[in-house]
PDB file of N, CA and C in Angstrom:
ATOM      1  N   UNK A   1      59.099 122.802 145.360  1.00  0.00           N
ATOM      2  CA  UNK A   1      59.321 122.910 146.784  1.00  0.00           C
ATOM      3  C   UNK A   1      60.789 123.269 147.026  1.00  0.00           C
ATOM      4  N   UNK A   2      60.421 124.660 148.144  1.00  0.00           N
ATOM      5  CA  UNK A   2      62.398 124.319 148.018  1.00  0.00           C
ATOM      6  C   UNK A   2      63.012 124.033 149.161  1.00  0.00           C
ATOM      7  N   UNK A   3      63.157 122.849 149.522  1.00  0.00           N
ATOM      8  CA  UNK A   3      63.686 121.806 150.212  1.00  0.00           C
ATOM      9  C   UNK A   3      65.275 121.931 150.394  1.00  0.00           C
ATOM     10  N   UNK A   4      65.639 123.275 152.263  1.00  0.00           N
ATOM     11  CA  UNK A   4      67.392 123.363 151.908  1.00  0.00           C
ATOM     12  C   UNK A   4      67.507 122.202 153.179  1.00  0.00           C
ATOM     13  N   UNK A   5      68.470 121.787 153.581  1.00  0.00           N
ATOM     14  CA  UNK A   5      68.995 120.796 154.535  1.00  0.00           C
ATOM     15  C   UNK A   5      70.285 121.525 154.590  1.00  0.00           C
ATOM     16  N   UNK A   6      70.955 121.659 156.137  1.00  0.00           N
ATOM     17  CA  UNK A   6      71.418 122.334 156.310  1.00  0.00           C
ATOM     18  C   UNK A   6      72.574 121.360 157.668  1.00  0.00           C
ATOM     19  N   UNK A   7      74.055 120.616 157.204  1.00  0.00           N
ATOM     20  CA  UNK A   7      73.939 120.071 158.079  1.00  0.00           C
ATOM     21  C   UNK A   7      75.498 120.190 158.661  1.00  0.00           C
ATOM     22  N   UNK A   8      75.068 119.875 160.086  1.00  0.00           N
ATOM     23  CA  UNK A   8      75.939 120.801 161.122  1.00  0.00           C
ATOM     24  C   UNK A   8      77.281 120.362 160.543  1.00  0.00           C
ATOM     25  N   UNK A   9      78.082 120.823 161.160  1.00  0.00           N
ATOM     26  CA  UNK A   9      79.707 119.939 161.206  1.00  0.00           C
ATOM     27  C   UNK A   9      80.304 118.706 162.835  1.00  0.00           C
ATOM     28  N   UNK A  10      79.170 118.269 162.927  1.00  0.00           N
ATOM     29  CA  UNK A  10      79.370 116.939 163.710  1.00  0.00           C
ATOM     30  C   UNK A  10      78.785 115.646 163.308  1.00  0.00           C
ATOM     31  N   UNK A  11      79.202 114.517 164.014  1.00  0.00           N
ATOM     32  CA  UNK A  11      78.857 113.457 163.348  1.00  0.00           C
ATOM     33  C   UNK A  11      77.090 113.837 163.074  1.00  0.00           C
ATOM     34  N   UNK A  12      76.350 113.218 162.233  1.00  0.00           N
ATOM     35  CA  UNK A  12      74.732 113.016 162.372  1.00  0.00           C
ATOM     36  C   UNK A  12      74.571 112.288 161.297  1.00  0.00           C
ATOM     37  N   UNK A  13      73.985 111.876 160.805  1.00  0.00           N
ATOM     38  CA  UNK A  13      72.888 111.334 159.328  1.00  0.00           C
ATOM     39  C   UNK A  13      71.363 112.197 159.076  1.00  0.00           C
ATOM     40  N   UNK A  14      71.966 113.306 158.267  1.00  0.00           N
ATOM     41  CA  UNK A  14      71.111 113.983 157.864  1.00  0.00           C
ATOM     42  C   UNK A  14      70.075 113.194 157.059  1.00  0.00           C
ATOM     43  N   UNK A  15      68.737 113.393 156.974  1.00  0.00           N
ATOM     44  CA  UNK A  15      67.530 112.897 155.877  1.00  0.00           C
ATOM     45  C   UNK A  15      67.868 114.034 154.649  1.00  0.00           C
ATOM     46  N   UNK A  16      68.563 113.275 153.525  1.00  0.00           N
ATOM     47  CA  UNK A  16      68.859 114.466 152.657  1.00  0.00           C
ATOM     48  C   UNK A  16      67.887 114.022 151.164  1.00  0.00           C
ATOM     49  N   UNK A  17      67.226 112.990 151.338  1.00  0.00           N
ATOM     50  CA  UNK A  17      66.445 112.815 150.707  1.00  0.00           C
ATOM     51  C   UNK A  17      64.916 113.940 149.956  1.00  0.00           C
ATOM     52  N   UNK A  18      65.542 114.339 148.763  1.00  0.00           N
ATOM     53  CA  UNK A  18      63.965 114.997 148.085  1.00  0.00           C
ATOM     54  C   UNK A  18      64.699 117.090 148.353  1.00  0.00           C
ATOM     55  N   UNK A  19      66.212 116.619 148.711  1.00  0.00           N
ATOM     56  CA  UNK A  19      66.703 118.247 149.034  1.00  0.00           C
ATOM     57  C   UNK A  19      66.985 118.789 147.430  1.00  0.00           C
ATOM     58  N   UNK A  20      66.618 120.172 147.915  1.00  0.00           N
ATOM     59  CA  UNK A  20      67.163 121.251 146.532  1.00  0.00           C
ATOM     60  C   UNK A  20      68.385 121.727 146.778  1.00  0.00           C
ATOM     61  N   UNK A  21      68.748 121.785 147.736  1.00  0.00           N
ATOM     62  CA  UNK A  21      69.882 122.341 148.060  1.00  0.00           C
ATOM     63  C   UNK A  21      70.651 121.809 149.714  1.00  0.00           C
ATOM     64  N   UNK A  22      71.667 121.259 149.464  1.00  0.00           N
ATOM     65  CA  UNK A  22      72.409 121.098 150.832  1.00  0.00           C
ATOM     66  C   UNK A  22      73.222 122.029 151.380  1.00  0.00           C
ATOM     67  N   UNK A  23      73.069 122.496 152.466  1.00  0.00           N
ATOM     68  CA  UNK A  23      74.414 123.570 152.940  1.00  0.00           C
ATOM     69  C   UNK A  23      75.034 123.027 154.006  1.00  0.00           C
ATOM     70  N   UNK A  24      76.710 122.880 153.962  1.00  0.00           N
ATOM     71  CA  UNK A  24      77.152 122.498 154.825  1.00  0.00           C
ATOM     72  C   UNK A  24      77.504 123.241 155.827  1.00  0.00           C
ATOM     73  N   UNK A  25      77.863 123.354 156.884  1.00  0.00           N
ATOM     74  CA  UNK A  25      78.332 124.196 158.321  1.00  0.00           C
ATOM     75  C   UNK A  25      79.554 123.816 158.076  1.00  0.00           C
ATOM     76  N   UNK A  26      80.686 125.046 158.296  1.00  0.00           N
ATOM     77  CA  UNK A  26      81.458 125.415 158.373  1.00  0.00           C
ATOM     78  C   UNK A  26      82.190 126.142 159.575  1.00  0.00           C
ATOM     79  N   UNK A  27      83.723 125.599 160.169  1.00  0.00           N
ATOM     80  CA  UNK A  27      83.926 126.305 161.066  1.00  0.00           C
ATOM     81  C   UNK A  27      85.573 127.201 161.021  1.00  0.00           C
ATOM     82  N   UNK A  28      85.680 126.875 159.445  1.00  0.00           N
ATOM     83  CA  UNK A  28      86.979 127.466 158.845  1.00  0.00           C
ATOM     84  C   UNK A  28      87.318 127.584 157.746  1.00  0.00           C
ATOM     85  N   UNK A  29      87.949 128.322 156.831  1.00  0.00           N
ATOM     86  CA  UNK A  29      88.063 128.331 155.247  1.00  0.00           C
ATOM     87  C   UNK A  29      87.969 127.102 154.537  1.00  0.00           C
ATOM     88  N   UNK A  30      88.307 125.828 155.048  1.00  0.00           N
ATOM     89  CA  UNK A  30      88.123 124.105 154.710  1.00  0.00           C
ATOM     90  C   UNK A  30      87.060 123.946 154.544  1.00  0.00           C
ATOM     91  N   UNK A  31      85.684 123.229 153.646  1.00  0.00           N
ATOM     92  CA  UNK A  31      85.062 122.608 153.707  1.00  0.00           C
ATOM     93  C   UNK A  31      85.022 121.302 153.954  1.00  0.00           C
ATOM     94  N   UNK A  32      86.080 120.756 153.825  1.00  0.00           N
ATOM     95  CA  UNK A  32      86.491 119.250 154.035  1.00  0.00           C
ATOM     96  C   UNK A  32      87.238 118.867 155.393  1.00  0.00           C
ATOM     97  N   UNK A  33      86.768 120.335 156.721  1.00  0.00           N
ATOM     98  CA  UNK A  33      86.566 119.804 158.033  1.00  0.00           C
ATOM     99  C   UNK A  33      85.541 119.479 158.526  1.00  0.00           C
ATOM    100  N   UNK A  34      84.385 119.859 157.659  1.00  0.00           N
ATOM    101  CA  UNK A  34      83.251 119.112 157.803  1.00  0.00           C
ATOM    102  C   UNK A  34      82.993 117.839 158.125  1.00  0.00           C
ATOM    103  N   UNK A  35      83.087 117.169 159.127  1.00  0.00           N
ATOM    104  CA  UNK A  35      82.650 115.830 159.532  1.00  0.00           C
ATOM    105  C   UNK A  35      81.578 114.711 158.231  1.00  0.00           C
ATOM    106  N   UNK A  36      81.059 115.276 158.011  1.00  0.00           N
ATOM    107  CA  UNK A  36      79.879 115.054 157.256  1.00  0.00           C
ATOM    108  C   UNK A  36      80.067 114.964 155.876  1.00  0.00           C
ATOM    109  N   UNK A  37      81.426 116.055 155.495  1.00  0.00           N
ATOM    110  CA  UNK A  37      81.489 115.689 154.176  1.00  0.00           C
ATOM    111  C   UNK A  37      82.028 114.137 153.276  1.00  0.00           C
ATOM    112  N   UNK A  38      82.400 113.875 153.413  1.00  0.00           N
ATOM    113  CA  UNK A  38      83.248 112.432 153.000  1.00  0.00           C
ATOM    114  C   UNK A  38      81.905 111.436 152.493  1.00  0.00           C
ATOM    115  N   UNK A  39      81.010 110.796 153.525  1.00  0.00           N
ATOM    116  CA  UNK A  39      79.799 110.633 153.600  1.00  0.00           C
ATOM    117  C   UNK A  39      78.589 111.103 152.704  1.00  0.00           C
ATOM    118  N   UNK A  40      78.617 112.387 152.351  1.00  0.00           N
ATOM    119  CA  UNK A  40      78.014 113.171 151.952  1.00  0.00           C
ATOM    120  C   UNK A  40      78.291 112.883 150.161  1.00  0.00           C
ATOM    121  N   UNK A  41      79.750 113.082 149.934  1.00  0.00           N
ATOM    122  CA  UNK A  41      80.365 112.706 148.823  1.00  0.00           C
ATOM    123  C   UNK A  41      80.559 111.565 148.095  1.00  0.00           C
ATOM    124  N   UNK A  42      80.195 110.623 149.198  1.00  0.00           N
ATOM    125  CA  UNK A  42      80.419 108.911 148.663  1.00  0.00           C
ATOM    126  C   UNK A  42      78.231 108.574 148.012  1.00  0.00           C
ATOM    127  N   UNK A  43      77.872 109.371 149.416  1.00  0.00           N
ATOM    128  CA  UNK A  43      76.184 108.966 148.834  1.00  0.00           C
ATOM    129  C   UNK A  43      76.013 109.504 147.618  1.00  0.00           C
ATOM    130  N   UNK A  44      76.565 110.287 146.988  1.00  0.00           N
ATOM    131  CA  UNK A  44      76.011 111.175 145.660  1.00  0.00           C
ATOM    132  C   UNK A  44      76.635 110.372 144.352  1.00  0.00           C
ATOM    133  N   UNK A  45      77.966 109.921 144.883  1.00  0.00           N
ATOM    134  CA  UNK A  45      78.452 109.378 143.938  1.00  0.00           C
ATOM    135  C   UNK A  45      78.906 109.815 142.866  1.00  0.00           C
ATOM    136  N   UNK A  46      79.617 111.415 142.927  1.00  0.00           N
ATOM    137  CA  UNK A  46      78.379 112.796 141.671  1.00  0.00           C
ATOM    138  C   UNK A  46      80.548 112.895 140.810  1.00  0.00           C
ATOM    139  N   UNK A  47      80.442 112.653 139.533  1.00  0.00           N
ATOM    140  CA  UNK A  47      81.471 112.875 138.849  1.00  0.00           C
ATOM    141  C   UNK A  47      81.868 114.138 138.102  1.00  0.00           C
ATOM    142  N   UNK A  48      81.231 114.936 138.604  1.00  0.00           N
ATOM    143  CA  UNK A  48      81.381 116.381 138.017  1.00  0.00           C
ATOM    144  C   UNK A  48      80.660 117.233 139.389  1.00  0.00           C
ATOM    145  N   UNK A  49      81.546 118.271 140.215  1.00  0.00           N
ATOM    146  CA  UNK A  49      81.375 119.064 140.592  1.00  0.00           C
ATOM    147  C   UNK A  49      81.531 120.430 140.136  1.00  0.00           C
ATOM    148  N   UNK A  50      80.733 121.645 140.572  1.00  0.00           N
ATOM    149  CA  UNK A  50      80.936 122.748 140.127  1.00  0.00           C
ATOM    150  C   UNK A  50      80.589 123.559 140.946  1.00  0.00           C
ATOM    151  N   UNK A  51      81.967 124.549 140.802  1.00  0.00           N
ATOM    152  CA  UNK A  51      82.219 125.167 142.030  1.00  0.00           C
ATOM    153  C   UNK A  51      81.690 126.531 141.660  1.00  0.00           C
ATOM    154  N   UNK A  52      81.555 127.530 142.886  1.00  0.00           N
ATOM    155  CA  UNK A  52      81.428 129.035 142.855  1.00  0.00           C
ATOM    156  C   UNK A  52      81.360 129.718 144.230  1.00  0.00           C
ATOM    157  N   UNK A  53      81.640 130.838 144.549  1.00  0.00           N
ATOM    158  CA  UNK A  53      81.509 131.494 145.688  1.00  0.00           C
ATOM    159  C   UNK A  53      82.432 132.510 146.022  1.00  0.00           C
ATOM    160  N   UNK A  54      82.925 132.433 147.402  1.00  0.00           N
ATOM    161  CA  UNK A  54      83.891 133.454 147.572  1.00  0.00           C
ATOM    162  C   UNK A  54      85.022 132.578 148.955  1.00  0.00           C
ATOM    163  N   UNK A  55      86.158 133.340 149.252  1.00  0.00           N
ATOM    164  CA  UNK A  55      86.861 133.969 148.045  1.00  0.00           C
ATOM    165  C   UNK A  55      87.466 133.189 147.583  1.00  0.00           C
ATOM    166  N   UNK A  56      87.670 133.569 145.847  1.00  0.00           N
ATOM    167  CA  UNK A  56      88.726 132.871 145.144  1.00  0.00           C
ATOM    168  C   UNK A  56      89.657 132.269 145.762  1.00  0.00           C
ATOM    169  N   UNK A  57      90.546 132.621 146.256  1.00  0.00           N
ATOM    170  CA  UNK A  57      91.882 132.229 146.659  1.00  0.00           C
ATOM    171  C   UNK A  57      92.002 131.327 148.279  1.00  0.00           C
ATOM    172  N   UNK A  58      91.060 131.316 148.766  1.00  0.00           N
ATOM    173  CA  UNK A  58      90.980 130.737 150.314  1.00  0.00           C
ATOM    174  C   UNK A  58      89.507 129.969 149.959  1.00  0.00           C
ATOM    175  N   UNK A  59      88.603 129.628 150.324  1.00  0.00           N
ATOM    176  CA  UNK A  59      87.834 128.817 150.390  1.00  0.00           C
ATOM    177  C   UNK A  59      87.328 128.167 149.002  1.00  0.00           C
ATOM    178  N   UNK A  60      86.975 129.173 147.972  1.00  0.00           N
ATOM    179  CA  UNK A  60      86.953 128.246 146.900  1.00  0.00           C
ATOM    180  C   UNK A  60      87.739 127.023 146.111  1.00  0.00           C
ATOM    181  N   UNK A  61      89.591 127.908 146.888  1.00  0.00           N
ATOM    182  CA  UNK A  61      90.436 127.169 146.184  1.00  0.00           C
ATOM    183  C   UNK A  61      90.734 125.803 147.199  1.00  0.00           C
ATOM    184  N   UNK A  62      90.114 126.073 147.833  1.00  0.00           N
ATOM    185  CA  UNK A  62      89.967 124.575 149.630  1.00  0.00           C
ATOM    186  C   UNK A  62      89.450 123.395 148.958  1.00  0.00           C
ATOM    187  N   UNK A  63      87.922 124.195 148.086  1.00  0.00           N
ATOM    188  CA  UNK A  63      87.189 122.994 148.029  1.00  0.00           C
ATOM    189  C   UNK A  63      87.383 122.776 146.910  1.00  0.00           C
ATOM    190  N   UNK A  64      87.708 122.935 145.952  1.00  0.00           N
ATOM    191  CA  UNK A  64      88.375 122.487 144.435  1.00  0.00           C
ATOM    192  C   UNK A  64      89.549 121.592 144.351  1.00  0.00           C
ATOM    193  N   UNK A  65      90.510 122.245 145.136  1.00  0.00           N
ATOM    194  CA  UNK A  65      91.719 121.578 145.341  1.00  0.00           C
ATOM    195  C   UNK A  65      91.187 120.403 146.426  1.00  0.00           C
ATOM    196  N   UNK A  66      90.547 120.003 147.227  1.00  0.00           N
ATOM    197  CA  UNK A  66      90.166 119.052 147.810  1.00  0.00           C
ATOM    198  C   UNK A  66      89.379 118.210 147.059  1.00  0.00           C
ATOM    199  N   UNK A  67      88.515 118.475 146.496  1.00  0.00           N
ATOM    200  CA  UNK A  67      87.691 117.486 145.222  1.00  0.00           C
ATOM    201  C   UNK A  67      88.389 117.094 144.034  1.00  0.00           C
ATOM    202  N   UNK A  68      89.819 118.019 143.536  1.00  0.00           N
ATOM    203  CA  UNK A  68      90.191 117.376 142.370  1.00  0.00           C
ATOM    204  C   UNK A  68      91.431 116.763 143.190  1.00  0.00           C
ATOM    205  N   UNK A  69      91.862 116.322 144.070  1.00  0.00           N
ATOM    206  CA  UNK A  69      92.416 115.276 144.911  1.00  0.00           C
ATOM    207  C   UNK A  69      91.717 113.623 144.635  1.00  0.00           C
ATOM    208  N   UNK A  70      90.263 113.925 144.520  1.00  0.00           N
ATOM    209  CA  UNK A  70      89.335 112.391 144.333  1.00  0.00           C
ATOM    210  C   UNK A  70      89.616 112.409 142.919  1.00  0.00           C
ATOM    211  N   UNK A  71      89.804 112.864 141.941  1.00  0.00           N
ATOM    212  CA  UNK A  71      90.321 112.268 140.625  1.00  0.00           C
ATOM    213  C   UNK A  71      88.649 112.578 139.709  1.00  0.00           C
ATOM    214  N   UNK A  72      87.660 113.800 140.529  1.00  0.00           N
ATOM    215  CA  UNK A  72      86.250 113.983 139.973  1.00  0.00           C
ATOM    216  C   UNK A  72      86.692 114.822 139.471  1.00  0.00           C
ATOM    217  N   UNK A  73      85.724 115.156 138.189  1.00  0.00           N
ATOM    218  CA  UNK A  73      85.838 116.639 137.308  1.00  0.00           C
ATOM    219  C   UNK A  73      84.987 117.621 138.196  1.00  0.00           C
ATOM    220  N   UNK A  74      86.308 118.953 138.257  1.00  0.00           N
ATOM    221  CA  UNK A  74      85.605 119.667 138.855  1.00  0.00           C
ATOM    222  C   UNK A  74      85.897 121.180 137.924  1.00  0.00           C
ATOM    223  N   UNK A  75      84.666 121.828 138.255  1.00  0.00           N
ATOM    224  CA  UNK A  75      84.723 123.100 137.190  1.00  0.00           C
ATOM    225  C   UNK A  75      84.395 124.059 138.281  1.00  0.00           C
ATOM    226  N   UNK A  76      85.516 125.283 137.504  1.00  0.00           N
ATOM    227  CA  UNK A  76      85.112 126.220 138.516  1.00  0.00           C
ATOM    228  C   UNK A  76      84.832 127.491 137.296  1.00  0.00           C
ATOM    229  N   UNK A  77      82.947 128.393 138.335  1.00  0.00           N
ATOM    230  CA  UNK A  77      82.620 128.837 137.626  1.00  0.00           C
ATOM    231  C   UNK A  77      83.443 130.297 137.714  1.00  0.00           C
ATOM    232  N   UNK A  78      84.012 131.236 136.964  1.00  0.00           N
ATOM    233  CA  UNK A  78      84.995 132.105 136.905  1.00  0.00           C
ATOM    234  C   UNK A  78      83.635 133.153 137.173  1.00  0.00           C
ATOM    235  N   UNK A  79      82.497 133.395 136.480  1.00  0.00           N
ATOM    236  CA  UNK A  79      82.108 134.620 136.413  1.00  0.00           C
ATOM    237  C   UNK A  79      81.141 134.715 137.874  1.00  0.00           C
ATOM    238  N   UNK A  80      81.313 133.259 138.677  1.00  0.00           N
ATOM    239  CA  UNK A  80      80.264 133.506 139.695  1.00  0.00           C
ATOM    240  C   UNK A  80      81.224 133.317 140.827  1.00  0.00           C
ATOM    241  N   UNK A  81      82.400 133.439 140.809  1.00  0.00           N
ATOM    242  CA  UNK A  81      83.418 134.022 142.201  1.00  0.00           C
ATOM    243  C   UNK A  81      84.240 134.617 141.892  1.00  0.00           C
ATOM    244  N   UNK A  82      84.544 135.466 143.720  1.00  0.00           N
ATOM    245  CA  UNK A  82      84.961 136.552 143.468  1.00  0.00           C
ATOM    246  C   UNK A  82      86.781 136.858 144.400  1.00  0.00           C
ATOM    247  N   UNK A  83      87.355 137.488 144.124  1.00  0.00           N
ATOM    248  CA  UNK A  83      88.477 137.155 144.900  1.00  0.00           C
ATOM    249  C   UNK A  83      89.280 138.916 146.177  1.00  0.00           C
ATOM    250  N   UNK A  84      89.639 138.771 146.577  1.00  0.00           N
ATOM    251  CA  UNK A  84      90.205 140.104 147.735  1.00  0.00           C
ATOM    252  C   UNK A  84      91.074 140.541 146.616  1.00  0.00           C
ATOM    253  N   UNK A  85      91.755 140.036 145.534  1.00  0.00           N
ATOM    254  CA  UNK A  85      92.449 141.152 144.564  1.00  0.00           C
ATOM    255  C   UNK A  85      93.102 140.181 143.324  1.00  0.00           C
ATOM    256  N   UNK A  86      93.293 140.980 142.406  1.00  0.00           N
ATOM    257  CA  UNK A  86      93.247 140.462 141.145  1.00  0.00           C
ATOM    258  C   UNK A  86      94.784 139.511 140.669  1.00  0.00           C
ATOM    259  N   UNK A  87      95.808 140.153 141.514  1.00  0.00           N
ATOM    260  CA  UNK A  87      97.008 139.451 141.553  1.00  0.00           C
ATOM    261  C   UNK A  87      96.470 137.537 142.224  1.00  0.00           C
ATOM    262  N   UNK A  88      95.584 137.819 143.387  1.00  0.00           N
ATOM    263  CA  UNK A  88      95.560 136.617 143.710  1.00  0.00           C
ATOM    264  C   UNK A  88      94.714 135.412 142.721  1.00  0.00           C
ATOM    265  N   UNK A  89      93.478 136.370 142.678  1.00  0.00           N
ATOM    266  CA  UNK A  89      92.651 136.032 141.765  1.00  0.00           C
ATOM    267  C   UNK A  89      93.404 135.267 140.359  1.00  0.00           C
ATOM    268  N   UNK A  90      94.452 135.697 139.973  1.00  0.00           N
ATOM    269  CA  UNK A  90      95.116 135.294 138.468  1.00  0.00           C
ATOM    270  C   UNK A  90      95.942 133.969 139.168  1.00  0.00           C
ATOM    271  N   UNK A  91      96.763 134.048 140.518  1.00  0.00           N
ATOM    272  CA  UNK A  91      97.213 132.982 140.776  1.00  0.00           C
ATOM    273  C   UNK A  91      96.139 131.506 140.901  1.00  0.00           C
ATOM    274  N   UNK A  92      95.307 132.016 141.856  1.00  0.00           N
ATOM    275  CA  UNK A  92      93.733 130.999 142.529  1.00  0.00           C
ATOM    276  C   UNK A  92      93.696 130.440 141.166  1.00  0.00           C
ATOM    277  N   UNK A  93      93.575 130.971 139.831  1.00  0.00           N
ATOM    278  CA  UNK A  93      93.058 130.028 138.324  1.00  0.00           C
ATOM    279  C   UNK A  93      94.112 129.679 137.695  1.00  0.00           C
ATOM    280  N   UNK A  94      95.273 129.638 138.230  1.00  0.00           N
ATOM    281  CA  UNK A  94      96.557 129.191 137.429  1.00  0.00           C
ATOM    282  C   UNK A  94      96.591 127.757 138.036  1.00  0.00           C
ATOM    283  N   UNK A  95      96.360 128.001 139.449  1.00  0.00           N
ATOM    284  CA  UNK A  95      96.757 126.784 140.077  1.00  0.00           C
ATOM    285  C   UNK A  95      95.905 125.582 139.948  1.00  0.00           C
ATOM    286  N   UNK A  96      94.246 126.304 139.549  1.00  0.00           N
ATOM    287  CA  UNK A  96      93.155 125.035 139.443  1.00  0.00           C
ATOM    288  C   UNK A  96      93.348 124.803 138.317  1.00  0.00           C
ATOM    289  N   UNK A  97      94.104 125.339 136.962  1.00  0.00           N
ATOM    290  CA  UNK A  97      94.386 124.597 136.003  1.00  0.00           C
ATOM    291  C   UNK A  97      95.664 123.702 135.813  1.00  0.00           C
ATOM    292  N   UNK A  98      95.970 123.997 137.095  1.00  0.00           N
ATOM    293  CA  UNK A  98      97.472 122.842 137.245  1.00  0.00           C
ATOM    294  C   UNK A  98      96.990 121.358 137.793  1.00  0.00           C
ATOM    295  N   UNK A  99      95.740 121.761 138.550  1.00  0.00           N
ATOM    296  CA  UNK A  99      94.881 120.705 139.076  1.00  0.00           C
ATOM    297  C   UNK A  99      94.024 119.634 138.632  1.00  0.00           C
ATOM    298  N   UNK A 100      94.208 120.391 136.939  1.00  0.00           N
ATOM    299  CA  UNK A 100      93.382 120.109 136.423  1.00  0.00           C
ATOM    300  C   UNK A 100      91.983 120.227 136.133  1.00  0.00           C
ATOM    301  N   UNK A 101      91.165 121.354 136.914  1.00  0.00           N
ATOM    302  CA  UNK A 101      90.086 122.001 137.507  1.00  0.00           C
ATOM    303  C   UNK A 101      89.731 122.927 135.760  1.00  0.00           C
ATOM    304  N   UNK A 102      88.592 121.912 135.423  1.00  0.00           N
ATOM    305  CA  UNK A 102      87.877 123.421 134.147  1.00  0.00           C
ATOM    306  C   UNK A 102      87.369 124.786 134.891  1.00  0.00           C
ATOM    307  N   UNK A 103      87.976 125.908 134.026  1.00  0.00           N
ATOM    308  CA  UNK A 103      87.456 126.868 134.164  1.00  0.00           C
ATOM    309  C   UNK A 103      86.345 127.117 133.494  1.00  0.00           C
ATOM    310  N   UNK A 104      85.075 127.320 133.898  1.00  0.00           N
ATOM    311  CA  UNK A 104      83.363 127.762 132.909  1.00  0.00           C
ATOM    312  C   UNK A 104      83.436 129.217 133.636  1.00  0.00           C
ATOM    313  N   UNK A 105      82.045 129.015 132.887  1.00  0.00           N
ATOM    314  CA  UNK A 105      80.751 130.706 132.905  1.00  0.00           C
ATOM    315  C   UNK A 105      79.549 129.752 133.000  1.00  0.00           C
ATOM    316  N   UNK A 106      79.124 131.075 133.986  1.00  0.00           N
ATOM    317  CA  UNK A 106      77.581 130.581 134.330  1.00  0.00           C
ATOM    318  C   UNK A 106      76.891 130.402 132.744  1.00  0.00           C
ATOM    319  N   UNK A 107      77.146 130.531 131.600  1.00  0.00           N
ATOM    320  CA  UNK A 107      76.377 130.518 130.474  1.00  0.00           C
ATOM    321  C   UNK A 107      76.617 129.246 129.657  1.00  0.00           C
ATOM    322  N   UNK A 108      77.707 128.551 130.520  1.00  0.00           N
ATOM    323  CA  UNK A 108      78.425 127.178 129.790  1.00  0.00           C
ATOM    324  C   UNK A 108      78.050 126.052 130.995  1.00  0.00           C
ATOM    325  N   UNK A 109      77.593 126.744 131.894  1.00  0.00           N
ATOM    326  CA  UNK A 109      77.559 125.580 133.015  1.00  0.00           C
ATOM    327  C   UNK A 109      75.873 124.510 132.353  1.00  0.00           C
ATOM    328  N   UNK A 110      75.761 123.600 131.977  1.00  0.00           N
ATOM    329  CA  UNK A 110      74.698 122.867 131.651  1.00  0.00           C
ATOM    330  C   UNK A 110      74.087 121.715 132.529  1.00  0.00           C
ATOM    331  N   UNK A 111      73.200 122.122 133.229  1.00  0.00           N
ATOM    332  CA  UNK A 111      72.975 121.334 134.499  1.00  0.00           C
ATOM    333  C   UNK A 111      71.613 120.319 134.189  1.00  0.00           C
TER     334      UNK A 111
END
């Protein structure tokens, strides 16, 4: 079943129970203006995140650098985001390894 939950960026208590996928609402390069997220992050309890998307350098590097702030392992997948140019792109993975942030491949990611 594929079960997405999809939940706004104001207060609520989503039923996230039995989901395949959560998507959060967004109203700026931050994911962590999300109302919802904090909440969201404490129910999962989850010690390894793994990241991917776009772009490198502005939203991916939001929510990486915001999750390896909580002291969780977070991996970011290199071959499944993408960046506006390659100068930035080389900075965006310098800095998540200053963060401490693993760099993978979708072929190393083991879920």
């Amino acid at each position: 079943m594929d079960k997405r939950i999809v939940i706004p960026n104001r207060p609520c208590t989503p039923a996230i129970d039995g989901a395949r996928q959560i998507i959060l609402e967004k109203q700026t390069i931050d994911i962590f203006t999300n109302v919802s997220l904090p909440a969201l992050l404490e129910h999962f309890h989850a010690d390894r995140h793994v990241i991917y998307g776009v772009v490198t350098e502005i939203c991916v590097m939001r929510a990486a650098l915001g999750l390896a702030k909580s002291g969780a392992s977070v991996e970011i997948v290199t071959d499944a985001i993408r960046s506006l140019s390659d100068e930035a792109s080389a900075k965006a993975l310098a800095d998540f390894t200053a963060a401490n942030c693993m760099l993978t491949t979708i072929s190393q990611v083991a879920i």
